[in-house]
PDB file of N, CA and C in Angstrom:
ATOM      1  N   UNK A   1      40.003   6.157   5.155  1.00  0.00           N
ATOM      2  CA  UNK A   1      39.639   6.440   3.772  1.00  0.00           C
ATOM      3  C   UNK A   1      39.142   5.175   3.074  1.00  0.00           C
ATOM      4  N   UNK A   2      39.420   4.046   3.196  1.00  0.00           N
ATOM      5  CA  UNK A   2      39.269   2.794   2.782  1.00  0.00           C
ATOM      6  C   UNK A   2      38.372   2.320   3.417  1.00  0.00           C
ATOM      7  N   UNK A   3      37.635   2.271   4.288  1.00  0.00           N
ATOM      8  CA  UNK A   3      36.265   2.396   4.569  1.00  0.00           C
ATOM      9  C   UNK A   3      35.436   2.843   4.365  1.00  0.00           C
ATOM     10  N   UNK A   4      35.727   4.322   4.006  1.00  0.00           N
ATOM     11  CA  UNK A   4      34.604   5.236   3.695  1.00  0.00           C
ATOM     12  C   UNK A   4      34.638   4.232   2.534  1.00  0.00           C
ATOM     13  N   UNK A   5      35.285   4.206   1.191  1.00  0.00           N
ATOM     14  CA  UNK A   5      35.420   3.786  -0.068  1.00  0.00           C
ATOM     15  C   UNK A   5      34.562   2.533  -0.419  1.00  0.00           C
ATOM     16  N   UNK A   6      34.763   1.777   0.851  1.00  0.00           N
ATOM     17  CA  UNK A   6      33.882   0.397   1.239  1.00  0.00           C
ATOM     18  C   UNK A   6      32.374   0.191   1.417  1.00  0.00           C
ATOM     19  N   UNK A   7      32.254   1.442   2.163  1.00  0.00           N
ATOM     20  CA  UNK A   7      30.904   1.687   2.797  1.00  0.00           C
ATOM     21  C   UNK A   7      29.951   2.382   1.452  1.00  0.00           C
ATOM     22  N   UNK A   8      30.605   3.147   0.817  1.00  0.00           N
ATOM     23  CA  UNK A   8      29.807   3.909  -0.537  1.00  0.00           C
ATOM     24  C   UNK A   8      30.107   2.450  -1.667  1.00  0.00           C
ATOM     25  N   UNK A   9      30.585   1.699  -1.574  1.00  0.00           N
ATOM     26  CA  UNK A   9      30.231   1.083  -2.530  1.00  0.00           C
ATOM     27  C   UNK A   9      29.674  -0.006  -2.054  1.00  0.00           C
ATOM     28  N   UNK A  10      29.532  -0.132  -0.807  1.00  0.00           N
ATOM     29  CA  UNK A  10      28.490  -1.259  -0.294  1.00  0.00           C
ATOM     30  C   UNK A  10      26.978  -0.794  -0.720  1.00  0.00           C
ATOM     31  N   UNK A  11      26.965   0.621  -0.248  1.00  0.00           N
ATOM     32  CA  UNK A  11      25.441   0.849  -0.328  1.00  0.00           C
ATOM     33  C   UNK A  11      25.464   1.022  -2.014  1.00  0.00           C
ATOM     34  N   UNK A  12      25.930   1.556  -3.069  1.00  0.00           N
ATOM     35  CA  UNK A  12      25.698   1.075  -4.010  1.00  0.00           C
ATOM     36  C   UNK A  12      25.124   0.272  -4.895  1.00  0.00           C
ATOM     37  N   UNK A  13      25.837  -0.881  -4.199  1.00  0.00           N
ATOM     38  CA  UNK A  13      25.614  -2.462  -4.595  1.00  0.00           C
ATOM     39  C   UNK A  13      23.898  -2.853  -4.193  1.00  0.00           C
ATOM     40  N   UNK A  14      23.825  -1.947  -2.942  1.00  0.00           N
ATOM     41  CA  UNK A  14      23.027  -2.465  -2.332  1.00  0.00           C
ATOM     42  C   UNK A  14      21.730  -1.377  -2.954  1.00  0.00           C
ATOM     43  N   UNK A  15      22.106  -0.352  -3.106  1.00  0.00           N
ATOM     44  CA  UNK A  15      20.471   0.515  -4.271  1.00  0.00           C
ATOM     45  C   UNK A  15      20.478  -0.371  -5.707  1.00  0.00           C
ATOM     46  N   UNK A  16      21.721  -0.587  -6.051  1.00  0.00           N
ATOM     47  CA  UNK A  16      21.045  -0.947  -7.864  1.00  0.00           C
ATOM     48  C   UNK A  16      20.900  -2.390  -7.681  1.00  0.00           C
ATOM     49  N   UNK A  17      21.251  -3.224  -6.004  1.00  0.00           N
ATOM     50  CA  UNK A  17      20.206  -4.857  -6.153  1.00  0.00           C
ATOM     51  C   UNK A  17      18.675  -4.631  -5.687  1.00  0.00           C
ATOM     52  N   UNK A  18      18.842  -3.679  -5.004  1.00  0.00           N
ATOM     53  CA  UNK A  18      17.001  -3.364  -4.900  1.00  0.00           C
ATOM     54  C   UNK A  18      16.161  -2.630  -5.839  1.00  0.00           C
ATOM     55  N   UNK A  19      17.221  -1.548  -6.898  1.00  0.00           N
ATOM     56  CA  UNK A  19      16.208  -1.093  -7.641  1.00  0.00           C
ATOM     57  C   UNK A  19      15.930  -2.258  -8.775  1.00  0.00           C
ATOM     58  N   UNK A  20      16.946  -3.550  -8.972  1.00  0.00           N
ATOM     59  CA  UNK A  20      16.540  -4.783  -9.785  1.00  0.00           C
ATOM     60  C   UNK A  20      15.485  -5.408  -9.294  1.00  0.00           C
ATOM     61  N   UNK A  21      15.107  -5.445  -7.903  1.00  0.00           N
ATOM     62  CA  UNK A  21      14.372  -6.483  -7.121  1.00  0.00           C
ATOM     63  C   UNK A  21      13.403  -5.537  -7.853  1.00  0.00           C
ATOM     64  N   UNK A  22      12.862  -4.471  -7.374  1.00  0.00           N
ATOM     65  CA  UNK A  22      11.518  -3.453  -7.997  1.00  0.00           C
ATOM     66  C   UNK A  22      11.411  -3.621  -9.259  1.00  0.00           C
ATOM     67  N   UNK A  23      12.460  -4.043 -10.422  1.00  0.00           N
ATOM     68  CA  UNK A  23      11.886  -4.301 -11.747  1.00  0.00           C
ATOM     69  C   UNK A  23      10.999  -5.519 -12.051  1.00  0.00           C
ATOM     70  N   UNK A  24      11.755  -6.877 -10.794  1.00  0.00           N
ATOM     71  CA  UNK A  24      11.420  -8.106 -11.017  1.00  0.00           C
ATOM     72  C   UNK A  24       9.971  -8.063 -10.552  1.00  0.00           C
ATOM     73  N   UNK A  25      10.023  -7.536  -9.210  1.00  0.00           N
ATOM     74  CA  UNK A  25       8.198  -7.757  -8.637  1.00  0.00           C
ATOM     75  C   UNK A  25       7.117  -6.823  -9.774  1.00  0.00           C
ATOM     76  N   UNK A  26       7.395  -6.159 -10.741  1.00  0.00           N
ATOM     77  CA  UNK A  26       6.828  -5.380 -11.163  1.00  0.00           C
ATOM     78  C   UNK A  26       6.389  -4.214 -11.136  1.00  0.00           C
ATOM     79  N   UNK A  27       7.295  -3.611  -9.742  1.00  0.00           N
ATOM     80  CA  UNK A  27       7.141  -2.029  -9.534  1.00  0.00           C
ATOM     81  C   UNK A  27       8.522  -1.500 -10.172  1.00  0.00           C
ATOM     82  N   UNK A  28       7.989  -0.041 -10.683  1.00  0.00           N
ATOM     83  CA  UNK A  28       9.430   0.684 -11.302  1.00  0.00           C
ATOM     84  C   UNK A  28       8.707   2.078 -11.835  1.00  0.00           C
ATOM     85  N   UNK A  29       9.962   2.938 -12.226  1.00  0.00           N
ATOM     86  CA  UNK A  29       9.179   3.976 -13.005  1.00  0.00           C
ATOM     87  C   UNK A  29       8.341   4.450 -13.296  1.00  0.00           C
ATOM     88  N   UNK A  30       7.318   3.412 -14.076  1.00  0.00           N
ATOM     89  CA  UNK A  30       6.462   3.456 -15.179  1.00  0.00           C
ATOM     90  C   UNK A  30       5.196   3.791 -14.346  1.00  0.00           C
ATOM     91  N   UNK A  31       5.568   2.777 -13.685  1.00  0.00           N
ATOM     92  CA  UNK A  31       4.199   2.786 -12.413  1.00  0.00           C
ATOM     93  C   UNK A  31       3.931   3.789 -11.810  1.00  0.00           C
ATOM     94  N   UNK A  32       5.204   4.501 -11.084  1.00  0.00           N
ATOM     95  CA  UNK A  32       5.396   5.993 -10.378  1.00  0.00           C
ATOM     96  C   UNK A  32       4.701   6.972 -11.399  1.00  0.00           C
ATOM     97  N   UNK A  33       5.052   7.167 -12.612  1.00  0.00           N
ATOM     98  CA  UNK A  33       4.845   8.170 -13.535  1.00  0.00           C
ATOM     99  C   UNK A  33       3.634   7.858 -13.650  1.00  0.00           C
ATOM    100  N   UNK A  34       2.586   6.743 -14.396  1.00  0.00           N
ATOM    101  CA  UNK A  34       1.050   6.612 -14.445  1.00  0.00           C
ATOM    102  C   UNK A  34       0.742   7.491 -12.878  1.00  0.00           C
ATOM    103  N   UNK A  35       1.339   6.794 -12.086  1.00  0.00           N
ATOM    104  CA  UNK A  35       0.079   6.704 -10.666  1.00  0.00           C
ATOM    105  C   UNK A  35      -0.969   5.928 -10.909  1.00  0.00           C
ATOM    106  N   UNK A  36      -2.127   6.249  -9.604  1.00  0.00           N
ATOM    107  CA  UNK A  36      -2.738   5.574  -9.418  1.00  0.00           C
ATOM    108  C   UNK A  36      -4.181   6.655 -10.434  1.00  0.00           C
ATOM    109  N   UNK A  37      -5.201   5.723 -11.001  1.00  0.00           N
ATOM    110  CA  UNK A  37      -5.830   5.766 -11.798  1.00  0.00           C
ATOM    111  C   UNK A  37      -6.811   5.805 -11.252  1.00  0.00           C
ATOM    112  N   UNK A  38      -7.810   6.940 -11.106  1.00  0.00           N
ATOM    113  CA  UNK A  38      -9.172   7.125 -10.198  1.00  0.00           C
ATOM    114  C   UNK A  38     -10.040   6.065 -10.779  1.00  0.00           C
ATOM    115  N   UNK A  39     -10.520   6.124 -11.835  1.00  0.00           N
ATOM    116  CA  UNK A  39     -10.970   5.289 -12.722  1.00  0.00           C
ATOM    117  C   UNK A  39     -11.148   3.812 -12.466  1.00  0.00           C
ATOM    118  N   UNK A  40     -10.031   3.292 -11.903  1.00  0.00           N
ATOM    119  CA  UNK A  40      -9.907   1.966 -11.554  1.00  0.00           C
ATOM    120  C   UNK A  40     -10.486   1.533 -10.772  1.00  0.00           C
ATOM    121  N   UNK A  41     -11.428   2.877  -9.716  1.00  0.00           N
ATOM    122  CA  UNK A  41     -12.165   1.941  -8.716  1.00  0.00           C
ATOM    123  C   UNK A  41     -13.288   1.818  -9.078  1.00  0.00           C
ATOM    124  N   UNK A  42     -13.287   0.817  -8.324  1.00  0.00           N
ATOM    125  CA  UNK A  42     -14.891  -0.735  -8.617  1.00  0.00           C
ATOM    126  C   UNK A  42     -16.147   0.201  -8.035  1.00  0.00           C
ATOM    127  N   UNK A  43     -17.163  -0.001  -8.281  1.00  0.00           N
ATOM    128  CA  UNK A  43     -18.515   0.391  -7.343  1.00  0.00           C
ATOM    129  C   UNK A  43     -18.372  -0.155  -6.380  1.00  0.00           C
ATOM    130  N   UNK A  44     -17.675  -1.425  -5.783  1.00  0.00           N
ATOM    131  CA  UNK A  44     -17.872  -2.390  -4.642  1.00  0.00           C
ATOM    132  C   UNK A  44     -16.829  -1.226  -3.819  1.00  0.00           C
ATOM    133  N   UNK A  45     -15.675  -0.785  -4.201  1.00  0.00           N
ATOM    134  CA  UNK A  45     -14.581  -0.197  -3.495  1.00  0.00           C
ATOM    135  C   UNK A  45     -15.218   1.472  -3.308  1.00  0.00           C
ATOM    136  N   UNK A  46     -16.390   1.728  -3.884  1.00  0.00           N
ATOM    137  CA  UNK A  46     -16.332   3.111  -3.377  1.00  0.00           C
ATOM    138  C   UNK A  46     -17.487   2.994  -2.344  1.00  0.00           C
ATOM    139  N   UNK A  47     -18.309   1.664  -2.125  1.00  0.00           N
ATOM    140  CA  UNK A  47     -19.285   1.749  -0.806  1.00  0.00           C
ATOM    141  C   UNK A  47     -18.628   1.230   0.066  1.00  0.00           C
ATOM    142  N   UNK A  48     -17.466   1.124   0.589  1.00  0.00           N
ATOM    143  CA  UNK A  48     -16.894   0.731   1.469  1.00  0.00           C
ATOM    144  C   UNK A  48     -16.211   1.630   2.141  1.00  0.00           C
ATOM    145  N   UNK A  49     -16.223   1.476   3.403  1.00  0.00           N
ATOM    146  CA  UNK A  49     -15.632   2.587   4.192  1.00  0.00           C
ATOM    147  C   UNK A  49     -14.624   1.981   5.915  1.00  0.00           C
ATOM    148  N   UNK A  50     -13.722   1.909   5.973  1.00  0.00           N
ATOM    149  CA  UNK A  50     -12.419   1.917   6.857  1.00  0.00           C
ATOM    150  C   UNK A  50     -13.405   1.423   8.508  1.00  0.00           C
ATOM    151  N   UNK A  51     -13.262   0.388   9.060  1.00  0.00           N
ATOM    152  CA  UNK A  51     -13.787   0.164  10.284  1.00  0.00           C
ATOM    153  C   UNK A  51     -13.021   0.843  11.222  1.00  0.00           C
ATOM    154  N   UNK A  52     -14.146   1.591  12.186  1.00  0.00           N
ATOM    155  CA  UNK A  52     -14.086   2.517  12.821  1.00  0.00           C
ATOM    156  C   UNK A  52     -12.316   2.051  13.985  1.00  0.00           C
ATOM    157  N   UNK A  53     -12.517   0.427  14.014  1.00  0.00           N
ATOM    158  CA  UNK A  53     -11.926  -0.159  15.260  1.00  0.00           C
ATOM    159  C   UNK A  53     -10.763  -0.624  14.642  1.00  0.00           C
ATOM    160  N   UNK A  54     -10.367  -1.370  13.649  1.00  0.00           N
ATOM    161  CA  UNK A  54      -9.504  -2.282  12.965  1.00  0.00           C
ATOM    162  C   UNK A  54      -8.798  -1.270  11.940  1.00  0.00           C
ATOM    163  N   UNK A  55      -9.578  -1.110  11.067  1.00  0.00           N
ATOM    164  CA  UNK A  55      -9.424   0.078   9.691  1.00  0.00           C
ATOM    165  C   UNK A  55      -9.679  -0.766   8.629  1.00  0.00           C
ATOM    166  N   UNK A  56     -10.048  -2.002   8.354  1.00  0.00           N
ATOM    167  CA  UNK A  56     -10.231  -3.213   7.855  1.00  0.00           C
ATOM    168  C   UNK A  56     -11.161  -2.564   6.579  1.00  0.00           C
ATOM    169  N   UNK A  57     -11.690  -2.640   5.329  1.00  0.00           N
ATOM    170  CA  UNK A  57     -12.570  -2.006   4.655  1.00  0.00           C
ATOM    171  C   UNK A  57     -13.788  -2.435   4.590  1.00  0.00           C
ATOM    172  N   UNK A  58     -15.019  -2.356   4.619  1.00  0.00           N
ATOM    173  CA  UNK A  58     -16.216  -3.010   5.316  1.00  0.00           C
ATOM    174  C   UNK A  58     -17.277  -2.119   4.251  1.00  0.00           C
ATOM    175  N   UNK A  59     -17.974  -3.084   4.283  1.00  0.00           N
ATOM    176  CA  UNK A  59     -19.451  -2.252   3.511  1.00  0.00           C
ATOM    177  C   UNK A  59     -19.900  -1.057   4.513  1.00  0.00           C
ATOM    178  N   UNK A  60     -20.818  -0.246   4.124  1.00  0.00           N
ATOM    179  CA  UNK A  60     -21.165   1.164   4.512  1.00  0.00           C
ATOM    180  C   UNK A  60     -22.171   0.877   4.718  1.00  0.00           C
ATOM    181  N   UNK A  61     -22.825  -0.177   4.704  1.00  0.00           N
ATOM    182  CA  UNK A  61     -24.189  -0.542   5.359  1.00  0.00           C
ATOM    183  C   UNK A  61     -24.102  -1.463   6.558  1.00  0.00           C
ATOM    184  N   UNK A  62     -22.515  -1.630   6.821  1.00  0.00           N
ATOM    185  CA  UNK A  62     -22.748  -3.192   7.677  1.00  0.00           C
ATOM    186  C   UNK A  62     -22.857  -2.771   9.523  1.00  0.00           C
ATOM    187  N   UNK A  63     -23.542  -3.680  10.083  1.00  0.00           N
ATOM    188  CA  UNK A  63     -23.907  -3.589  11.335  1.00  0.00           C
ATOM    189  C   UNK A  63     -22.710  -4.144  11.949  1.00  0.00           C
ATOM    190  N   UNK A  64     -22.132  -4.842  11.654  1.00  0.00           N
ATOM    191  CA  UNK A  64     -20.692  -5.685  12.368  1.00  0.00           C
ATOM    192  C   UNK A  64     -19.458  -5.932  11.132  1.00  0.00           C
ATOM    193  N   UNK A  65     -18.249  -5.151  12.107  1.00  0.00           N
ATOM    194  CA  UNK A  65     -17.475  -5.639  11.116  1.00  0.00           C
ATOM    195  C   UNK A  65     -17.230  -6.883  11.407  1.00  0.00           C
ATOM    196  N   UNK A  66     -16.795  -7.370  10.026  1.00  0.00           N
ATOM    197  CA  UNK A  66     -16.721  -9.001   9.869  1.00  0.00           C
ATOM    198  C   UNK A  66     -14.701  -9.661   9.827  1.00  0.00           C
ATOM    199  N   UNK A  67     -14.472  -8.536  10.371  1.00  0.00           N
ATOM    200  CA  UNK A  67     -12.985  -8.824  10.629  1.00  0.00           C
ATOM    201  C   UNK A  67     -12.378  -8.345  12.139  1.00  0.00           C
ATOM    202  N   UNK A  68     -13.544  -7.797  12.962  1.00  0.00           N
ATOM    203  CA  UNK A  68     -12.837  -8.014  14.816  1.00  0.00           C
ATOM    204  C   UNK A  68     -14.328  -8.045  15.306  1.00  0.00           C
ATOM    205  N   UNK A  69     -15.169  -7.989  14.611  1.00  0.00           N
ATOM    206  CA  UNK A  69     -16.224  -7.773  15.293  1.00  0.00           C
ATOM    207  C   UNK A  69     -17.061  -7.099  16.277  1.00  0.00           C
ATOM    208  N   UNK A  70     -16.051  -5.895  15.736  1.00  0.00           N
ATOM    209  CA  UNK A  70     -17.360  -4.588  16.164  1.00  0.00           C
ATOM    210  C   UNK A  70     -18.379  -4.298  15.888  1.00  0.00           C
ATOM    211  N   UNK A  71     -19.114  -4.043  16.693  1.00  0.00           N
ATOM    212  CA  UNK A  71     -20.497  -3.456  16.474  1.00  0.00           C
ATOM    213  C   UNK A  71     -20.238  -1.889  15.373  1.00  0.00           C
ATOM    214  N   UNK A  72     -20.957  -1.333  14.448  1.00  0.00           N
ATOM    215  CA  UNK A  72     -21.026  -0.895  14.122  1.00  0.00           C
ATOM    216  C   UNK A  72     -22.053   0.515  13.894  1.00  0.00           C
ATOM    217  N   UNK A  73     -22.178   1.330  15.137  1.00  0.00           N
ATOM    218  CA  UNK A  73     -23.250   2.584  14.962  1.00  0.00           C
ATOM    219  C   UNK A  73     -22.827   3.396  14.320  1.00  0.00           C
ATOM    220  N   UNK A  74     -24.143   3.601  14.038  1.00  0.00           N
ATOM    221  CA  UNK A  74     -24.569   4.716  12.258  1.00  0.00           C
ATOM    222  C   UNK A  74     -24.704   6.130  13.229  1.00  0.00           C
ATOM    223  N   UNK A  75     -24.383   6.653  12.458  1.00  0.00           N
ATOM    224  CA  UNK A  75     -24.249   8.300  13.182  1.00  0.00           C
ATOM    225  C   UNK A  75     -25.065   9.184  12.277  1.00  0.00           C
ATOM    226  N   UNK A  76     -26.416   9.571  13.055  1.00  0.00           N
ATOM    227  CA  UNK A  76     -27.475   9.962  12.266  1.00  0.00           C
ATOM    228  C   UNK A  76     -27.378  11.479  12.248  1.00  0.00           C
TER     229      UNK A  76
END
């Protein structure tokens, strides 16, 4: 019984020091409830598209990605 008692208040300790850590870095609540904001993306972030090889984000025109260096074919 005194273990169990130990163990629930270990993890305790241990959710309300991480839900402090999430206030300090600047994630919490507030953030969850907004979400993410379509709006916010750039023109640069919507011509970009996921390399086929890496997943790295790469222009939509590019012949090589510039982060493993794949070749890049266009699929006509």
């Amino acid at each position: 019984m005194n273990t169990f008692l130990i163990i629930v208040l270990v993890i305790t300790v241990l959710i309300l020091f991480l839900k402090g850590f999430d206030k300090i870095a600047g994630r919490g609540s507030s953030q969850i409830k907004k979400g993410i904001d379509s709006s916010n993306i750039t023109k640069e972030e919507k011509d970009r598209i996921p390399c086929p090889e890496c997943a790295e984000m790469i222009k939509k025109d590019a012949k090589k990605c510039h982060f493993c260096g794949t070749i890049i074919k266009k699929d006509k």
